[in-house]
Protein backbone atom coordinates (compact mmCIF):
# COMPACT_ATOMS: atom_id res chain seq x y z
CA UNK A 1 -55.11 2.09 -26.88
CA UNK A 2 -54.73 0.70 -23.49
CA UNK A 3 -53.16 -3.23 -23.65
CA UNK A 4 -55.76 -5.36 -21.52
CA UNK A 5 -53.26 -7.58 -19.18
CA UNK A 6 -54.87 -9.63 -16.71
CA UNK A 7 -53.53 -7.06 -13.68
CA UNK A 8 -55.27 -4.90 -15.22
CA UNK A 9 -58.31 -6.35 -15.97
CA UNK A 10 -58.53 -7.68 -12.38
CA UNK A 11 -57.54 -3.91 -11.10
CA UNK A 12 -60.40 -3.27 -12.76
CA UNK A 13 -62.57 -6.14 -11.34
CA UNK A 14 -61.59 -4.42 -8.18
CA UNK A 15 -62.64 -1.03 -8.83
CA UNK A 16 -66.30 -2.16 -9.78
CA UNK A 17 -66.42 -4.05 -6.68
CA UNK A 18 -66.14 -0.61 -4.63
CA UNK A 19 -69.45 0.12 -6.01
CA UNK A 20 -71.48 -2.22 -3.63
CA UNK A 21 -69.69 -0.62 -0.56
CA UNK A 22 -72.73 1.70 0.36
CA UNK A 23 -75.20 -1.27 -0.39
CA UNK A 24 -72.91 -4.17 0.31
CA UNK A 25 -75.65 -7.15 0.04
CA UNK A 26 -75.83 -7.58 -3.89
CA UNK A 27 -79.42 -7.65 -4.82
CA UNK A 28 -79.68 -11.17 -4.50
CA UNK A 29 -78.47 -11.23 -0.66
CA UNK A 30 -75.00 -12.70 -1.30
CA UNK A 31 -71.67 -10.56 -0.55
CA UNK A 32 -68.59 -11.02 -2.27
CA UNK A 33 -65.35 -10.47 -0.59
CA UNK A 34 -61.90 -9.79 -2.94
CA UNK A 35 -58.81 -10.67 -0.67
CA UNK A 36 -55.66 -9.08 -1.67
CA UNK A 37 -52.39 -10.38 -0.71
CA UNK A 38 -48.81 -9.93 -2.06
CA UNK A 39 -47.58 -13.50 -0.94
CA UNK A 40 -47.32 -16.63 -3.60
CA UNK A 41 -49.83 -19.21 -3.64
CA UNK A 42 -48.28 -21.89 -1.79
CA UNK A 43 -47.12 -19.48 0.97
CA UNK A 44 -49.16 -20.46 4.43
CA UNK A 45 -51.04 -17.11 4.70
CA UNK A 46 -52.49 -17.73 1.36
CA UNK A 47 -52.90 -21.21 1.87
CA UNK A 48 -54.82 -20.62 5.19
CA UNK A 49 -56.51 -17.54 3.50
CA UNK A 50 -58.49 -19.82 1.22
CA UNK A 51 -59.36 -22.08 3.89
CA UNK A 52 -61.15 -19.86 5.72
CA UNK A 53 -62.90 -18.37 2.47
CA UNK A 54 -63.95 -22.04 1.98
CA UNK A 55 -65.30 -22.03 5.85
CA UNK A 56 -67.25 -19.08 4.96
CA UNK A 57 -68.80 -19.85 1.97
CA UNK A 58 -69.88 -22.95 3.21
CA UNK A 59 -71.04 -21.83 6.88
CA UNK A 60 -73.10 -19.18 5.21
CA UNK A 61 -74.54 -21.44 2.13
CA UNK A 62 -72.73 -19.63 -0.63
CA UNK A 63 -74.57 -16.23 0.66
CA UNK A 64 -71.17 -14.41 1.60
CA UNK A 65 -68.05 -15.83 -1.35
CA UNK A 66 -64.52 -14.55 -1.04
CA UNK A 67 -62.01 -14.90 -3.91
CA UNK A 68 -58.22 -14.70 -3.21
CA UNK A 69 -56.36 -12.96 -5.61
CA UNK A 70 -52.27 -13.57 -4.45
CA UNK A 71 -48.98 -12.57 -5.61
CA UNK A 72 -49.73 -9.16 -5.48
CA UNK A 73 -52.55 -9.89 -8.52
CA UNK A 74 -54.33 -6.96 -7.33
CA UNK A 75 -51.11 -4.59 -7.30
CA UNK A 76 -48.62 -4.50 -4.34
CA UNK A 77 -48.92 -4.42 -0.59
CA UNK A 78 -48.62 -0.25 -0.77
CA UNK A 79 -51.62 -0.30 -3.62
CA UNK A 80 -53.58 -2.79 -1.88
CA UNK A 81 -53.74 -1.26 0.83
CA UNK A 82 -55.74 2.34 -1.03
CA UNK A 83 -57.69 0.16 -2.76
CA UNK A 84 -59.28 -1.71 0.85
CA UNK A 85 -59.20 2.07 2.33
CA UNK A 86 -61.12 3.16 -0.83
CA UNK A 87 -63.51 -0.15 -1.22
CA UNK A 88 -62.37 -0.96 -4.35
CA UNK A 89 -60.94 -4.16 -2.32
CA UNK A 90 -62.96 -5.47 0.62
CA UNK A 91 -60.35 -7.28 2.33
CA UNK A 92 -56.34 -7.57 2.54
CA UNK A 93 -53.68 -9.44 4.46
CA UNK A 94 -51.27 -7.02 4.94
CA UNK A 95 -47.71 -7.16 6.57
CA UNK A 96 -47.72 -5.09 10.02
CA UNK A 97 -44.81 -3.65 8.94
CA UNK A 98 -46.28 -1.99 6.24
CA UNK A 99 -49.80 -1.23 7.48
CA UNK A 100 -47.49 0.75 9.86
CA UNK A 101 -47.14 3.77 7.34
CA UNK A 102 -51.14 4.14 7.90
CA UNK A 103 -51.11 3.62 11.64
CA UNK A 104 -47.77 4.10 13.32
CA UNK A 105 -48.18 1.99 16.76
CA UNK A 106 -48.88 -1.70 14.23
CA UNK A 107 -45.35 -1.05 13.59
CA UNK A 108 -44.35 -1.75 17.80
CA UNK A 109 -43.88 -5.66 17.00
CA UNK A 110 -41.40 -4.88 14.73
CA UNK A 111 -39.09 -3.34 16.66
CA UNK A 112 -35.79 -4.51 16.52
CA UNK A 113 -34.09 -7.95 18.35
CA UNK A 114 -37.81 -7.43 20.65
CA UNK A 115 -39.30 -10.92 21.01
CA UNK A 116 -37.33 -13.66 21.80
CA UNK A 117 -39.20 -16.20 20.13
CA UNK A 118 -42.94 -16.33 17.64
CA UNK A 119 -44.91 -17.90 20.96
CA UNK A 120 -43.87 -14.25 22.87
CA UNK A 121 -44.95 -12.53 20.08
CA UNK A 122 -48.48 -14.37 19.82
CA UNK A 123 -48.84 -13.62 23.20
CA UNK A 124 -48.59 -9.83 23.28
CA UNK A 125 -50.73 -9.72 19.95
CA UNK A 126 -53.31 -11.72 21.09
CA UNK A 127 -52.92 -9.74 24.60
CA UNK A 128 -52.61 -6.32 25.65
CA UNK A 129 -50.81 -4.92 23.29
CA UNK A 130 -52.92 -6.62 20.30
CA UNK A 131 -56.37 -4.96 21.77
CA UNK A 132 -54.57 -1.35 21.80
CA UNK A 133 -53.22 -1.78 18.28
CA UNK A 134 -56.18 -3.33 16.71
CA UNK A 135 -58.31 -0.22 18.63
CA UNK A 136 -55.82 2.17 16.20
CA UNK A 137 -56.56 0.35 13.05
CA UNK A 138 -60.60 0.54 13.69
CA UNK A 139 -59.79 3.97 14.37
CA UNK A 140 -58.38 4.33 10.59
CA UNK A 141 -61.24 2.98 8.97
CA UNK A 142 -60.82 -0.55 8.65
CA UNK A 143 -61.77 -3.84 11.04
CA UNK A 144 -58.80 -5.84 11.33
CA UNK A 145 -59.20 -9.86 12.65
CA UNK A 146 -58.88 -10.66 16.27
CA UNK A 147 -56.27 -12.75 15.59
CA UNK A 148 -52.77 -11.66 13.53
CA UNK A 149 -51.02 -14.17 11.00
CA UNK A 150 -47.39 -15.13 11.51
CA UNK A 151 -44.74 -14.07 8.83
CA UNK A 152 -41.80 -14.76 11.18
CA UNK A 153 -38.73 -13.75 11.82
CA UNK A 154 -36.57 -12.04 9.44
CA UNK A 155 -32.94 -13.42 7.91
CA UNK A 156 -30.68 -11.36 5.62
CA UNK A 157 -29.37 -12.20 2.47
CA UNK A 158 -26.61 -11.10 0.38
CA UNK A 159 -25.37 -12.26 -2.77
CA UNK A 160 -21.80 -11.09 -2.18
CA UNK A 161 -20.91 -11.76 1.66
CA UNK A 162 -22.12 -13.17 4.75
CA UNK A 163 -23.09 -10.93 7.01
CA UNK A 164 -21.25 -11.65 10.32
CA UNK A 165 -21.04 -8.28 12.72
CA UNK A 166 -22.47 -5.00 12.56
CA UNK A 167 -19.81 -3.57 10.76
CA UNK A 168 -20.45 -5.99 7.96
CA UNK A 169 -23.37 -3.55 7.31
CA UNK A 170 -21.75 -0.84 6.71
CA UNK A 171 -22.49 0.71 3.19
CA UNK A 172 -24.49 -2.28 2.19
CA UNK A 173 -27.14 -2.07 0.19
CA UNK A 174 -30.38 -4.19 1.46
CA UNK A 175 -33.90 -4.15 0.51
CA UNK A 176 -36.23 -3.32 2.54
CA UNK A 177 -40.22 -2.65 2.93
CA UNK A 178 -42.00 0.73 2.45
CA UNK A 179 -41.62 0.66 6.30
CA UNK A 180 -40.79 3.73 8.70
CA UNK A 181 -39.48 1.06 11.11
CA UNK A 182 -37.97 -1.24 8.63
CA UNK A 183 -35.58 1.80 7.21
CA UNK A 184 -34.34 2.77 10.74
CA UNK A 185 -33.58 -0.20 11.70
CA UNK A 186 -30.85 -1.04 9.14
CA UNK A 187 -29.89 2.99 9.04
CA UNK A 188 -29.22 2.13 12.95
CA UNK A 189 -27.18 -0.91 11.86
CA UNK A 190 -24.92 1.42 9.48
CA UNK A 191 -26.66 -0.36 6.04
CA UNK A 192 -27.41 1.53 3.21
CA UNK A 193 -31.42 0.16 2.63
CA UNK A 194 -33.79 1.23 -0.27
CA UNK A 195 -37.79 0.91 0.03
CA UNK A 196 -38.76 -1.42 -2.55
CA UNK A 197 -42.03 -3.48 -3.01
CA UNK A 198 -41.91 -7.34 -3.21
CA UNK A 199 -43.06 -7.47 -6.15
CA UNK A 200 -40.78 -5.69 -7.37
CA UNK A 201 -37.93 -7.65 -5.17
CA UNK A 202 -36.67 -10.65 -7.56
CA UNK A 203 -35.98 -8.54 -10.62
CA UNK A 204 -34.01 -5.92 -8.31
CA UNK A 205 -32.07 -8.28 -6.68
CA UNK A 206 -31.11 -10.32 -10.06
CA UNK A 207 -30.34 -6.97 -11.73
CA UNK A 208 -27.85 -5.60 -8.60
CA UNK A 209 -29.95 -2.89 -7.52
CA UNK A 210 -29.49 -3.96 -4.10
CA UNK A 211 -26.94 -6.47 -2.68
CA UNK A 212 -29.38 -7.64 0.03
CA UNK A 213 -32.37 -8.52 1.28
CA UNK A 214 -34.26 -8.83 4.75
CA UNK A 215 -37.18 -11.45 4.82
CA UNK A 216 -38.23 -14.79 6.63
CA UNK A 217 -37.29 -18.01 5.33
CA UNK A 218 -41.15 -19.34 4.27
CA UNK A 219 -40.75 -16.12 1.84
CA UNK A 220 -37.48 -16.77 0.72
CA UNK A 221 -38.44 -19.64 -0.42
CA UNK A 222 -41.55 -19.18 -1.98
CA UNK A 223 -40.37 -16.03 -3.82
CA UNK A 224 -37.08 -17.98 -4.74
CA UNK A 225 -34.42 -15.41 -3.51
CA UNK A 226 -32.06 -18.57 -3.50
CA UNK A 227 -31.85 -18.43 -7.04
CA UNK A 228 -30.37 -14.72 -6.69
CA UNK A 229 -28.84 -14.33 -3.27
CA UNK A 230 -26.12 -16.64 -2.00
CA UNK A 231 -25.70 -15.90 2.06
CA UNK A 232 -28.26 -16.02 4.70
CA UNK A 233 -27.31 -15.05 8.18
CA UNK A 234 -30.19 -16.08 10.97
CA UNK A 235 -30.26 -12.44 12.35
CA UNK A 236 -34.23 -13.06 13.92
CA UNK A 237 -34.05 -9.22 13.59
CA UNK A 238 -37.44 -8.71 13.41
CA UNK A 239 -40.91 -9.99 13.71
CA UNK A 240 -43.46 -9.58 11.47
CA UNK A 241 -47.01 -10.19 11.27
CA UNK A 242 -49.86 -10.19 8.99
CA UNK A 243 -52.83 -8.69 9.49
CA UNK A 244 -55.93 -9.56 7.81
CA UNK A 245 -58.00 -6.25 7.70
CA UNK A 246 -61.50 -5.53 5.87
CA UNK A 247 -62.90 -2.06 5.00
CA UNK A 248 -64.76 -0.61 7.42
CA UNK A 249 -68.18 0.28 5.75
CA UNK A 250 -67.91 -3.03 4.22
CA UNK A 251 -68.13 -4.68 7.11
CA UNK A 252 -70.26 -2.67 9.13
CA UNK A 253 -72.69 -3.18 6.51
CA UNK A 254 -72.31 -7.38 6.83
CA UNK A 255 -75.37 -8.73 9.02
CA UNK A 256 -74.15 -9.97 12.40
CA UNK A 257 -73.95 -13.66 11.88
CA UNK A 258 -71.82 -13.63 8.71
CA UNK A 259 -69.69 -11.34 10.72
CA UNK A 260 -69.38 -13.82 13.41
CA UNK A 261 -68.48 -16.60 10.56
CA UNK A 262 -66.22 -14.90 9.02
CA UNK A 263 -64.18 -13.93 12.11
CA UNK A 264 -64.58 -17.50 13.54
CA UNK A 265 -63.30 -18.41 10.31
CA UNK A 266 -60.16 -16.26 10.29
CA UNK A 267 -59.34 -16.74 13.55
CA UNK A 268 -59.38 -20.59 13.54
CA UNK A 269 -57.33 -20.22 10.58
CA UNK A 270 -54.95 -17.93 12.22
CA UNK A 271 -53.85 -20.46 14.53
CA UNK A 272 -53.33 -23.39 11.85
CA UNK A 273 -51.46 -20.81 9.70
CA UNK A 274 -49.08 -19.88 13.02
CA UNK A 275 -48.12 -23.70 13.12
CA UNK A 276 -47.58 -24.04 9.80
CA UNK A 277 -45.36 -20.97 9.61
CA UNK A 278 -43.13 -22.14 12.24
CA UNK A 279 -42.57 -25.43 10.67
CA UNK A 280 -41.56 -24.35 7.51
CA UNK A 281 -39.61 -21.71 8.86
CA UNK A 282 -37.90 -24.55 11.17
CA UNK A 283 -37.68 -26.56 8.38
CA UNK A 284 -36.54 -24.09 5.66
CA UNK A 285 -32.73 -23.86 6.65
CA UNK A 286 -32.14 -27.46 4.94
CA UNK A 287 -34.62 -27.03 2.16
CA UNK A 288 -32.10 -23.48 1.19
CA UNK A 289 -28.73 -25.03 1.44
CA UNK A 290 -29.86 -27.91 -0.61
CA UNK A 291 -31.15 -25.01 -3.64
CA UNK A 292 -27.09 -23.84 -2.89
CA UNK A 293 -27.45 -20.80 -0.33
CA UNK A 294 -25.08 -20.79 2.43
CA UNK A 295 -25.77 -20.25 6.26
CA UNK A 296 -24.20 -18.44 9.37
CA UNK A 297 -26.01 -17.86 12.78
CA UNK A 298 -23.95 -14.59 14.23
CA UNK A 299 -23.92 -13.71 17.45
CA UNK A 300 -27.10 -11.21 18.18
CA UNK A 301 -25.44 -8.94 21.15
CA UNK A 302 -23.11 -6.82 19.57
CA UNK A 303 -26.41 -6.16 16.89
CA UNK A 304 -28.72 -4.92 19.73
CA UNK A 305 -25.48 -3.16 21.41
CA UNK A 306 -25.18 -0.98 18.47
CA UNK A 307 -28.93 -0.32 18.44
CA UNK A 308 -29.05 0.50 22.01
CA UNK A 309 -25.73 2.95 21.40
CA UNK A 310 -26.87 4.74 18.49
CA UNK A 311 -30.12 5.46 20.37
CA UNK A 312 -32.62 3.56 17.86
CA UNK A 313 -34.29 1.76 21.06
CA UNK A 314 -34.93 5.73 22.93
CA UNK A 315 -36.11 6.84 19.02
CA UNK A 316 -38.78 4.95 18.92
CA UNK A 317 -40.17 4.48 22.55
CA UNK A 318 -40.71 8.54 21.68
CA UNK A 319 -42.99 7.50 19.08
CA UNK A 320 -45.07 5.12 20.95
CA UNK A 321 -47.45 5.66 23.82
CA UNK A 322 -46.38 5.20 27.27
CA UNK A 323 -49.47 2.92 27.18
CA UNK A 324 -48.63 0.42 24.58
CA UNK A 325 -44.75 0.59 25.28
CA UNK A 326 -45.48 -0.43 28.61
CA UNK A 327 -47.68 -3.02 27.42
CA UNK A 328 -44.86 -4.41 25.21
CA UNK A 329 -42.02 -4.64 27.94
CA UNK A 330 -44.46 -6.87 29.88
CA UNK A 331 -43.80 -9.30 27.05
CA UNK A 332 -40.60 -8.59 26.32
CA UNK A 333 -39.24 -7.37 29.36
CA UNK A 334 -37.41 -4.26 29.61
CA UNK A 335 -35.43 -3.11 26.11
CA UNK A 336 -32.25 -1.43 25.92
């Protein structure tokens, strides 16, 4: 006999909720929307997620209700991400990083040392190169928001030794997402990394799995790596977003104006969760050396020297379109 856990009785919550999909108005007219996310409660993103569901049901009397189900409640980023694809899930914020292994060009914000600072990055996703990515994920099946959430920028952790110069990579073992771009990055950088899921991510790094870790400091944080890692370095290796993304059918079977209220919603929200991402991100460094981790800012060149030399930069401008790589240098200017 099957033990009844609440993950699973909410996985199963989840499944019955696909059945609505084809007739998405429940017979009394309302909608409900399940929101996935793998992020902890007081994170921003899921703070600013049930804002908006708060806009929404009260812009649309109670007709359309959303439910936020964090901490990966609903199973992890990679599961979450079937289930919204399937309609067992109706909606998801998902990190681009990992919505990457569905459509390849969400991954071009993540490339390595790219954006100089989270205002650049706004910029090109709200821009150019947000209309041509957010065309590819439509193009997969599901409607992502006009607007993408801010994660940050990426530090590494150890729990052994800073991490100083490239060759301080070399051989180490770091976490990282289930994320094409993610594992050639640190490959590039000489690291030894292994795909694991964040949920998963606390118990591997207590246990010695891995030595290491890659994440931004709002998640660090909030998932309590401090209690398990010892070093940070302030790489800014990467930028990641989150992209809030419905199913498809689902939403094409939403009438107009709750469409319209629910991206109004999630795109006001966007911005407040952007601000309050920075500042705890700004504010984080003291916050972490107070809980006992211990910080070094290394000098970035000699990082995006070795990228350009071991020809991760040429690697993945093959992969892109001429289109939305071009679109990304007029951000970023022109990368190694």
């Amino acid at each position: 006999m099957m033990k009844i856990t609440r993950k699973n009785f909410l996985l199963g919550a989840a499944t019955l909720g696909a059945v609505p999909l084809a007739r998405p108005a429940l017979a009394s007219g309302r909608y409900m929307i399940r929101f996935g996310i793998d992020l902890a409660s007081d994170h921003p993103s899921t703070v600013h997620a049930k804002a908006a569901a708060a806009e929404i049901e009260a812009a649309t009397g109670g007709k359309v209700t959303m439910k936020i189900f964090p901490n990966s409640e609903l199973g992890d980023d990679t599961h979450m991400l079937s289930e919204v694809r399937s309609g067992a899930i109706q909606m998801m914020a998902i990190g681009d990083n990992i919505l990457s292994t569905l459509v390849p060009s969400v991954a071009i914000d993540n490339l390595g040392f790219a954006f100089k600072d989270s205002q650049t990055a706004w910029n090109a996703l709200d821009g150019q190169v947000g209309a041509l990515v957010r065309a590819d994920i439509k193009a997969a099946g599901l409607h992502p928001m006009a607007r993408i959430w801010d994660e940050g920028f990426r530090q590494v952790t150890s729990r052994s030794k800073r991490i100083g110069t490239p060759a301080d990579f070399a051989g180490f073992k770091i976490r990282v997402p289930p994320s094409p771009i993610s594992l050639s990055l640190f490959k590039h950088l000489g690291a030894a990394p292994t795909v694991i899921n964040l949920a998963e991510l606390y118990t591997s790094l207590q246990t010695g799995v891995v030595d290491g870790q890659e994440n931004p400091l709002s998640l660090i944080q909030t998932q309590k790596f401090y209690e398990v890692q010892k070093y940070c370095a302030l790489t800014n290796h990467m930028w990641v977003g989150y992209w809030p993304i419905v199913n498809g059918a689902f939403w094409d079977g939403l009438p107009a104006a709750y469409q319209k209220i629910v991206s109004a919603a999630f795109d006001k929200q966007a911005l407040a969760q952007r601000a309050a991402n920075l500042g705890q991100n700004n504010s984080l460094q003291t916050n972490l050396t107070a809980e006992g981790m211990v910080f070094n800012s290394p000098d970035l060149a000699p990082f995006r020297a070795k990228l350009a030399a071991s020809g991760f930069y040429a690697e993945w401008q093959a992969k892109f379109s001429p289109t939305l790589w071009s679109a990304l240098e007029s951000y970023v200017g022109k990368l190694a």
